[in-house]
C-alpha atoms as a PDB file:
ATOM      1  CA  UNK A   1      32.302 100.953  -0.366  1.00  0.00           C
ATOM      2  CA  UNK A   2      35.188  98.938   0.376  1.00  0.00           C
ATOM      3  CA  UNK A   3      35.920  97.133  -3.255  1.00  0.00           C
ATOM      4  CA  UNK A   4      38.080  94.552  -1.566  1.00  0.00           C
ATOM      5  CA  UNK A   5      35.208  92.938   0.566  1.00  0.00           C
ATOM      6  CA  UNK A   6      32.897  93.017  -2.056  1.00  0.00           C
ATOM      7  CA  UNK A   7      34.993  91.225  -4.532  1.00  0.00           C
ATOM      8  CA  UNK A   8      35.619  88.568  -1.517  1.00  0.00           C
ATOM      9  CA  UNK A   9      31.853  88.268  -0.874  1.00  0.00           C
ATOM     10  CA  UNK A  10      31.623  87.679  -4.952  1.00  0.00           C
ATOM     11  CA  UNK A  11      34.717  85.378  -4.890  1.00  0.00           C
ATOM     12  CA  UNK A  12      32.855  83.291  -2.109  1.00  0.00           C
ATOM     13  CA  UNK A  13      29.664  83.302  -3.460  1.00  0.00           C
ATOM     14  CA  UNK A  14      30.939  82.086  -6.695  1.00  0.00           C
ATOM     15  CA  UNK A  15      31.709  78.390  -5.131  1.00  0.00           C
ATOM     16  CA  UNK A  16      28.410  77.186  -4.625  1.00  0.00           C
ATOM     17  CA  UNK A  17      27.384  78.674  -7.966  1.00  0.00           C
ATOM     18  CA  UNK A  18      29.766  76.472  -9.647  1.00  0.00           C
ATOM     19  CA  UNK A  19      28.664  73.247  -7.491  1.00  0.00           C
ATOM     20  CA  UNK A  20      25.633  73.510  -6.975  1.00  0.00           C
ATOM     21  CA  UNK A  21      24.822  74.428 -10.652  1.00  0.00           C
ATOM     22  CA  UNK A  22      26.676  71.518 -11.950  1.00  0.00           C
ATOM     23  CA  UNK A  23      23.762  69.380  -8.988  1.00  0.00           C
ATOM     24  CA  UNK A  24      21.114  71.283 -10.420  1.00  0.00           C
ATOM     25  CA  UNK A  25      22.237  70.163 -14.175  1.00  0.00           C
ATOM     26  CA  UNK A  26      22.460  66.676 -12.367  1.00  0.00           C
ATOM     27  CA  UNK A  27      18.989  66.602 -10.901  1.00  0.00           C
ATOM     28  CA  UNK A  28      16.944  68.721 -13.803  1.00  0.00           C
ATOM     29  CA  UNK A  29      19.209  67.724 -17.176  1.00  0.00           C
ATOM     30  CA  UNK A  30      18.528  71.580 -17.711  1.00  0.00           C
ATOM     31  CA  UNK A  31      20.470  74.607 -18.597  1.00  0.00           C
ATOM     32  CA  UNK A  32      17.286  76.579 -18.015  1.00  0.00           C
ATOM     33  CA  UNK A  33      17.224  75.364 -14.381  1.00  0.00           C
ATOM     34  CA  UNK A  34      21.317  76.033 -13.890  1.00  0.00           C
ATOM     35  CA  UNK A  35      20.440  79.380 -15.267  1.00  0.00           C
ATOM     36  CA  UNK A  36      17.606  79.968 -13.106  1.00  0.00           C
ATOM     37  CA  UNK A  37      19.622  78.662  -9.991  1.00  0.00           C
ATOM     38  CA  UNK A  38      22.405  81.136 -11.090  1.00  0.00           C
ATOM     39  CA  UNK A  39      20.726  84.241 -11.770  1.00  0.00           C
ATOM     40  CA  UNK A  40      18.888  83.347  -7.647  1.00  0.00           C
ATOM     41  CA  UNK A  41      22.611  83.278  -6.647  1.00  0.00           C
ATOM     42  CA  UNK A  42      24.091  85.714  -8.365  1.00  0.00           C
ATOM     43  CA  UNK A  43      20.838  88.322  -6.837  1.00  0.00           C
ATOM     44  CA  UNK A  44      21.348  87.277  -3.319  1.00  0.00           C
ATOM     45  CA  UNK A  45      25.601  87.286  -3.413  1.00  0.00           C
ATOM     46  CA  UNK A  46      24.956  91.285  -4.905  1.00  0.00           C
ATOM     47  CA  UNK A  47      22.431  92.251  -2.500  1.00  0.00           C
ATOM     48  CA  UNK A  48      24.478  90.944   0.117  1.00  0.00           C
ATOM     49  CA  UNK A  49      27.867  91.948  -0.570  1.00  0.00           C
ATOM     50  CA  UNK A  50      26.491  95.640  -0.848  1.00  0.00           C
ATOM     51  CA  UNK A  51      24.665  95.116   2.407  1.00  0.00           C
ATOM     52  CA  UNK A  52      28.099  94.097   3.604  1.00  0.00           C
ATOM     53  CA  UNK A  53      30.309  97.101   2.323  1.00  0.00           C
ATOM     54  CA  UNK A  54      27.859  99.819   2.701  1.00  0.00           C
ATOM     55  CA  UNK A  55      29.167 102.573   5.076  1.00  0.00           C
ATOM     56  CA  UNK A  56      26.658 104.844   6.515  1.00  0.00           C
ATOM     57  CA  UNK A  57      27.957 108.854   6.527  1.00  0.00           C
ATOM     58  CA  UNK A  58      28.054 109.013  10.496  1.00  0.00           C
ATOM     59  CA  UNK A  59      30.328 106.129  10.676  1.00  0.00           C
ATOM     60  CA  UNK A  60      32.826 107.447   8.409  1.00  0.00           C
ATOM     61  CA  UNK A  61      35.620 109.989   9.994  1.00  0.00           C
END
């Protein structure tokens, strides 16, 4: 696993959690729903960032 890439992929991910949590906030008037909306993000950046950095045995020399 390359550390550096997934830490980027985190880094980038973290963006829209920060805007789009303080919209969510806007629209519900709920930390419930900013928590909800954060936990979504925060699934999807980890599944994709170890999607991203996973290195299969045959491609590694």
């Amino acid at each position: 696993m390359d550390i550096a890439r997934f830490i980027g992929i985190i880094i980038v991910f973290g963006v829209p959690a920060i805007w789009f949590g303080g919209l969510v906030f806007d629209w519900f008037h709920s930390w419930v729903a900013v928590w909800i909306w954060e936990i979504i993000l925060a699934i999807i950046a980890i599944s994709t960032a170890l999607k991203a950095t996973r290195h299969k045995s045959a491609d590694v020399h």
